[in-house]
Protein backbone atom coordinates (compact mmCIF):
# COMPACT_ATOMS: atom_id res chain seq x y z
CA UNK A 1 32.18 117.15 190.64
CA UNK A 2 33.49 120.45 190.31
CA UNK A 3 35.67 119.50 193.74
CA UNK A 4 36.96 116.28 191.97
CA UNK A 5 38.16 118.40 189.06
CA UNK A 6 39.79 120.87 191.33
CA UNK A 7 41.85 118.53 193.12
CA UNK A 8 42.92 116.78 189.93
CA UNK A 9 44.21 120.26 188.47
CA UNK A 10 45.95 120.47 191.99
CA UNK A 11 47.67 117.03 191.37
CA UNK A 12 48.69 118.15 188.11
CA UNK A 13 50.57 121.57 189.38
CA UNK A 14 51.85 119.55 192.01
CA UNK A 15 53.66 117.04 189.76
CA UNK A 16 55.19 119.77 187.20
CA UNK A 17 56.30 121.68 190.14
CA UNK A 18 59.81 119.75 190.80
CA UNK A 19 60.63 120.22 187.15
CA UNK A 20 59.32 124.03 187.42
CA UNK A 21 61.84 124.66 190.61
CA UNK A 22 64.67 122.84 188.21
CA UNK A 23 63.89 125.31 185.15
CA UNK A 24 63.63 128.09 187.86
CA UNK A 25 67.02 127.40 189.42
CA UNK A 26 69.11 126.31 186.33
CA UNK A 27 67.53 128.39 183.49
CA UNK A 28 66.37 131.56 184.82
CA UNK A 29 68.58 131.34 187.96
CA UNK A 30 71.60 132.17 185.67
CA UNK A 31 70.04 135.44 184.12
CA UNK A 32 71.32 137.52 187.38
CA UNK A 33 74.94 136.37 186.24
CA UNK A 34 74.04 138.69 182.91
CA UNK A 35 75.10 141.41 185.37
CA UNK A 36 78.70 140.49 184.81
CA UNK A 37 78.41 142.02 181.16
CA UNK A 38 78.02 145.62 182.08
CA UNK A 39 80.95 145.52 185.01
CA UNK A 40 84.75 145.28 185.10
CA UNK A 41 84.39 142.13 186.38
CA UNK A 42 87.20 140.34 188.87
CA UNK A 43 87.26 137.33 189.70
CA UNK A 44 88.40 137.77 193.47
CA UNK A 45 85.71 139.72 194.54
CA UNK A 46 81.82 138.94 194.61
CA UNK A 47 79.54 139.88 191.72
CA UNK A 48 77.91 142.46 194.02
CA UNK A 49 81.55 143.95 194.78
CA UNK A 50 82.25 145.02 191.05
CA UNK A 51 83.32 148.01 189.26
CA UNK A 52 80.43 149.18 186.90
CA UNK A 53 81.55 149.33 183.23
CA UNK A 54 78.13 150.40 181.98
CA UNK A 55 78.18 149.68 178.39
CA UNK A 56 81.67 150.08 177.67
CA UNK A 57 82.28 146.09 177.21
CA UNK A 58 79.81 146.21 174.34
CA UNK A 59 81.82 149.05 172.97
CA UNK A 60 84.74 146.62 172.95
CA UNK A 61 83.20 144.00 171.78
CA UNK A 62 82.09 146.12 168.37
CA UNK A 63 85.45 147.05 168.19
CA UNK A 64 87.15 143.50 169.51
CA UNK A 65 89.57 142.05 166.43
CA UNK A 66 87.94 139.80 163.93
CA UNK A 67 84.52 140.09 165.35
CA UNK A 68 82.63 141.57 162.53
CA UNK A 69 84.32 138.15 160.92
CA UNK A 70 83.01 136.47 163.58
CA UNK A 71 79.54 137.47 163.11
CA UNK A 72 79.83 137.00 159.01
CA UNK A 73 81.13 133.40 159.67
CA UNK A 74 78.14 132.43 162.31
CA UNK A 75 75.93 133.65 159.89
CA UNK A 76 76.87 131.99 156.68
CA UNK A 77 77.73 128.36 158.38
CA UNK A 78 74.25 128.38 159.59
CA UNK A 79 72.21 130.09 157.14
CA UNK A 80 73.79 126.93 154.68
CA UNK A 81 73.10 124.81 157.37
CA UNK A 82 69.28 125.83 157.81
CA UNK A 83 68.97 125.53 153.93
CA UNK A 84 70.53 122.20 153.17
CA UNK A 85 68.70 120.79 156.46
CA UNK A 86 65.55 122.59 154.91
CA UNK A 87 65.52 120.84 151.32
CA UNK A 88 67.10 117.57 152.24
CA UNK A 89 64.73 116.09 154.63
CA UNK A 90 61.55 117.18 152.60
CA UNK A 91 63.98 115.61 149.48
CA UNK A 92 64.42 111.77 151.53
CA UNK A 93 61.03 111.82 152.64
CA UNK A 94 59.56 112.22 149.62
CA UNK A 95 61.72 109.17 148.36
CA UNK A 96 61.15 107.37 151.24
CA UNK A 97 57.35 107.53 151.15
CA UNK A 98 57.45 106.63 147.46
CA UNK A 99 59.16 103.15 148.39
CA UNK A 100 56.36 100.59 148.17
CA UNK A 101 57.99 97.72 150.46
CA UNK A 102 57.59 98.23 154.03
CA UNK A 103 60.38 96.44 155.63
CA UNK A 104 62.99 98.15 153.21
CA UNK A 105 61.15 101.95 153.96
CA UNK A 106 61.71 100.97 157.81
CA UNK A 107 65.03 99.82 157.62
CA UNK A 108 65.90 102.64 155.93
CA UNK A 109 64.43 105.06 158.24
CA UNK A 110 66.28 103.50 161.12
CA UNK A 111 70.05 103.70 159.32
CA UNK A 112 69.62 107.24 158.74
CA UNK A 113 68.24 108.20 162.32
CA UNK A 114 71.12 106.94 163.79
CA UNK A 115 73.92 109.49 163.45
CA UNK A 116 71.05 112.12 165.43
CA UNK A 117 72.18 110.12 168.16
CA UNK A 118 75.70 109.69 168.40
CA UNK A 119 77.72 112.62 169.73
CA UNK A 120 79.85 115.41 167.92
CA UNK A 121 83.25 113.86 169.58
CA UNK A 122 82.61 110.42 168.05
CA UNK A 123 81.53 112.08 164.90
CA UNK A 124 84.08 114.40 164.73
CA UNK A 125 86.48 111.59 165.48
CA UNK A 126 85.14 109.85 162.35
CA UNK A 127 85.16 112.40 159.81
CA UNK A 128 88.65 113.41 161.08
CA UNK A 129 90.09 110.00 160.52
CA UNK A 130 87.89 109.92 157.11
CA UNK A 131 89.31 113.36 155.96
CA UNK A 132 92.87 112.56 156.75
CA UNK A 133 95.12 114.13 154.15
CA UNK A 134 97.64 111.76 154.43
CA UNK A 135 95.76 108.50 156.15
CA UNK A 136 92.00 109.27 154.76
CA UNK A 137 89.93 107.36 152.72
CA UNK A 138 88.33 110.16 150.78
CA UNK A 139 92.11 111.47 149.99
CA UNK A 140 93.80 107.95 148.86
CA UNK A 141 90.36 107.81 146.24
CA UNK A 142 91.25 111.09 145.13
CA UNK A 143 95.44 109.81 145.09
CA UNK A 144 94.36 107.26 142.79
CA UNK A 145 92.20 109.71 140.49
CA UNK A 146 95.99 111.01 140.11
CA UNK A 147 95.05 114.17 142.17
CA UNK A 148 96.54 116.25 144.74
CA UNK A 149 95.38 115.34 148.17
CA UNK A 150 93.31 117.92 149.83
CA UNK A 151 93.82 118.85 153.58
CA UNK A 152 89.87 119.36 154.08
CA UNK A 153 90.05 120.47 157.96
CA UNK A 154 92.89 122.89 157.37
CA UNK A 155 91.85 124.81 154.16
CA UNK A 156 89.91 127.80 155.51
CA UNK A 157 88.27 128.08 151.59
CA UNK A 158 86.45 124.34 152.13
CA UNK A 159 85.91 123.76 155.72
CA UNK A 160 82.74 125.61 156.37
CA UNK A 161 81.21 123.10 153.36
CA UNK A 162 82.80 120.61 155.72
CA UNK A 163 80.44 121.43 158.10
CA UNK A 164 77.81 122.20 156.62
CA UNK A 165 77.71 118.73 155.03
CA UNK A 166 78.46 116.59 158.00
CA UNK A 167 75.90 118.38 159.78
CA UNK A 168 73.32 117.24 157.27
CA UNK A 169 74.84 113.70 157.23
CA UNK A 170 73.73 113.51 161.00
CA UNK A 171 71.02 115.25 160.93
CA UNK A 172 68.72 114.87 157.85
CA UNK A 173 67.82 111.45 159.11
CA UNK A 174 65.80 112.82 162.33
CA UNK A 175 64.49 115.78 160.40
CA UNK A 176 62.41 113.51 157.68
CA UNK A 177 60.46 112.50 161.08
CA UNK A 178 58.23 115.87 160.92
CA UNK A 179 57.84 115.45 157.10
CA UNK A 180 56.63 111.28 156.47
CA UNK A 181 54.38 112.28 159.35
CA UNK A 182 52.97 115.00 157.58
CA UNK A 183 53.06 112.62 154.66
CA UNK A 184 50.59 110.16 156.18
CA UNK A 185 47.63 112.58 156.78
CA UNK A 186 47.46 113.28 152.96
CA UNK A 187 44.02 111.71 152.06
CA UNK A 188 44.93 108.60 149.66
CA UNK A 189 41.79 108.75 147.83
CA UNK A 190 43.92 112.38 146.07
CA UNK A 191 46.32 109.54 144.70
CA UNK A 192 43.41 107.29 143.21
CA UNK A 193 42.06 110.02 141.28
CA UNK A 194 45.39 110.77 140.04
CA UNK A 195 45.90 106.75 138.48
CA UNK A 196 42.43 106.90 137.07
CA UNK A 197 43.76 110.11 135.37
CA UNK A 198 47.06 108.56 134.07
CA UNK A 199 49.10 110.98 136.32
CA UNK A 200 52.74 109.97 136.40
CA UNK A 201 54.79 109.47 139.74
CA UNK A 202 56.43 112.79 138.87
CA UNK A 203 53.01 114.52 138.40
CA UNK A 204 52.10 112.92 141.78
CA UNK A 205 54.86 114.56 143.92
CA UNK A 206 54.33 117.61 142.42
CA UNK A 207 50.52 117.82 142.28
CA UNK A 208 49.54 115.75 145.97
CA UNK A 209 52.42 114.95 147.68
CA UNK A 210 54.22 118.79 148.31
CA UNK A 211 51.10 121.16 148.01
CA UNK A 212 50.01 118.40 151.35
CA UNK A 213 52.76 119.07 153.52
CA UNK A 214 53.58 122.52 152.19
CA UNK A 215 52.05 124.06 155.56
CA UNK A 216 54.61 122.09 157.61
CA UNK A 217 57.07 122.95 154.95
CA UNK A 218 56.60 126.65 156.06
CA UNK A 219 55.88 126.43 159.26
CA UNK A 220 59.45 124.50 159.84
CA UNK A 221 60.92 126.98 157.27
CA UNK A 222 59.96 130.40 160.06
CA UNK A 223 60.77 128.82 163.16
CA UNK A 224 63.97 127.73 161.77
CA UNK A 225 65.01 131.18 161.68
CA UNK A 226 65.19 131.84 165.26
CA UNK A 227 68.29 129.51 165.24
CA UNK A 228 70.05 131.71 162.83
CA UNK A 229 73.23 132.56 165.14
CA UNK A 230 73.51 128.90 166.41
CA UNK A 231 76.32 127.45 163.91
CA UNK A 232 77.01 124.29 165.89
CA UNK A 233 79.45 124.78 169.10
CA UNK A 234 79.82 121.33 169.26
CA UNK A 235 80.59 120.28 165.85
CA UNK A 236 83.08 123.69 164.88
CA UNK A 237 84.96 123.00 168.57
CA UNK A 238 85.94 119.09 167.85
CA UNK A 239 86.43 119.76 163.98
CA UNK A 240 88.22 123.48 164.00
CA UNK A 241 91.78 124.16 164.33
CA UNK A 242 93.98 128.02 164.07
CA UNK A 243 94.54 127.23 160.46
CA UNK A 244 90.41 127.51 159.87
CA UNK A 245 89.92 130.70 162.48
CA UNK A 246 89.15 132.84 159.37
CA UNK A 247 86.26 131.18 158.16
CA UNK A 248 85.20 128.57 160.80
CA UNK A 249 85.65 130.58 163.95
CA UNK A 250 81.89 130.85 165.30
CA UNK A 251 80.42 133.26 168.34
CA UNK A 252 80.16 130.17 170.43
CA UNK A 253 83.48 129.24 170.07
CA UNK A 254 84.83 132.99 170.27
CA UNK A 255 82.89 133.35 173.79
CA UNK A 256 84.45 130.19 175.03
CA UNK A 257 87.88 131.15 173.75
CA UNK A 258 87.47 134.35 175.49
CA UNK A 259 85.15 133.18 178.67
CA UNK A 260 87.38 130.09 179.50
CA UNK A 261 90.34 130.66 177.82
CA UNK A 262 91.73 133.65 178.55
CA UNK A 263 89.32 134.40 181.40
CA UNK A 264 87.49 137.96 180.52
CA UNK A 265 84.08 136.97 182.12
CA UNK A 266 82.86 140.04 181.60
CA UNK A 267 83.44 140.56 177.49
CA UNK A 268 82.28 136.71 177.43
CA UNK A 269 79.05 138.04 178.89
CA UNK A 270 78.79 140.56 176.62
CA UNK A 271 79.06 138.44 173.81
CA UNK A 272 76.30 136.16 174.78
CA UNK A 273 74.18 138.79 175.57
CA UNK A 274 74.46 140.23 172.35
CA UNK A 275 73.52 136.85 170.80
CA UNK A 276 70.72 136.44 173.27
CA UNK A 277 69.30 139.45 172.20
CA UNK A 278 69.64 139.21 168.42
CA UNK A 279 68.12 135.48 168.98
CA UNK A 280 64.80 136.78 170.55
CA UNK A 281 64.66 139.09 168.49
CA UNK A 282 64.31 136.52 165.45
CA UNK A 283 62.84 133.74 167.28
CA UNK A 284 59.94 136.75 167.99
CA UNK A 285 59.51 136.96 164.46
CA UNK A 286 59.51 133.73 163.53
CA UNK A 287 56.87 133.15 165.88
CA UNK A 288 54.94 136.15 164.21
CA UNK A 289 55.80 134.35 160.64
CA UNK A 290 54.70 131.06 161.55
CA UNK A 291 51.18 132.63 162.86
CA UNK A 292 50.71 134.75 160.07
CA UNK A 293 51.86 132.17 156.89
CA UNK A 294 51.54 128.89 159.07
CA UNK A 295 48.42 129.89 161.32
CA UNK A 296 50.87 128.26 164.13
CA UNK A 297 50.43 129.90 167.57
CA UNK A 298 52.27 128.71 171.19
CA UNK A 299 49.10 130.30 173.23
């Protein structure tokens, strides 16, 4: 018996061992390249043929133009990002659980998990056509309102809201999964006691329906904080333009600008080593939340 066990675990390994040798060579593979941010690197020579720099590209980084901006802009598009994606979701579900036919709670749940899937280009696309000063729906409503049209993807004052609220519109959808989930496990009997008692619908939701999902609440809340530097490359490169640098330049799109654009490997590095760093620093503690207020653990 204890053979037959043996060669099962075997069987196992054996089958998570191609995808092992693919997060080997793809994910960890890469971390050598890291090198790259603490040499003067050039790009005809081999990374074991560079000048060392030591730390002086991080010394250029802190002092690199507009990066402090940088940083202040990365962390305001997604703090609002983490909050409005925080309250929303637990907001919908709530509605959506309250909805007493079935076929109208499912075909609701389907129309808003749809934008999840559809990609930043297409969306981007949309919203750009949408926002159009001069061709956009939103602005010929606000034309007939007898108002000024308002160039929403060129005023640096309103496009971080831009993004912040698109990002919600496609995501809020796939984050109420977590949450009517959590919703089902509350025991139904709490909600017959609460009828007997004449509780209202209000008193309901407020009494039963968030103290029951209040541990997922949190434990979503902590590990969303490890994500704290990740503003959205995808969404700020198809929506951003020069005229929104000030307030909508991220450090994913400032690494690319300076990685691909005008070809500094070795400050690019930098830069995402720096974010790598701060990251694991708060995904660490998030963990360390989440076990603490959450009693989630990994191991």
């Amino acid at each position: 018996m204890t053979l037959a066990k043996g060669k099962i675990k075997w069987s196992l390994y054996l089958m998570v061992l191609p995808a092992f040798v693919l997060i080997l060579i793809y994910h960890y593979g890469p971390l050598g390249g890291l090198v790259i941010a603490f040499q003067r690197y050039d790009f005809s020579r081999s990374i074991f043929n560079q000048e060392w720099a030591g730390f002086s590209n991080f010394r250029y980084l802190f002092n690199y133009p507009n990066f402090f901006n940088v940083l202040k802009n990365t962390l305001f598009i997604s703090s609002m990002k983490l909050i409005v994606n925080f309250i929303v979701p637990i907001s919908v579900s709530i509605l959506i659980n309250e909805l007493k036919n079935v076929r109208l709670k499912r075909n609701i749940q389907t129309l808003i998990y749809l934008p999840h899937f559809v990609s930043w280009v297409i969306i981007s696309g949309i919203f750009i056509d949408i926002l159009s000063p001069s061709e956009g729906i939103v602005n010929h409503v606000i034309k007939l309102l007898g108002m000024e049209p308002i160039y929403f993807l060129g005023n640096a004052e309103i496009f971080p809201f831009v993004l912040v609220i698109t990002d919600v519109w496609k995501e809020f959808g796939f984050g109420t999964i977590i949450y009517l989930a959590a919703l089902t496990n509350i025991d139904p009997n709490l909600y017959e006691a609460a009828n007997i008692d004449g509780a209202k619908r209000f008193q309901k939701v407020r009494h039963i329906t968030i103290p029951g999902i209040t541990h997922i609440m949190v434990l979503i809340g902590t590990l969303s904080l490890g994500r704290i530097l990740n503003a959205g490359f995808e969404q700020v490169f198809n929506m951003y333009n020069p005229l929104v640098y000030s307030t909508g330049d991220i450090i994913d799109t400032l690494t690319y600008r300076v990685g691909i654009q005008d070809f500094e490997y070795d400050l690019a590095t930098a830069i995402g080593l720096f974010k790598s760093v701060i990251s694991l620093i708060l995904v660490s503690t998030s963990y360390y939340l989440a076990s603490k207020f959450a009693n989630y653990r990994i191991f």
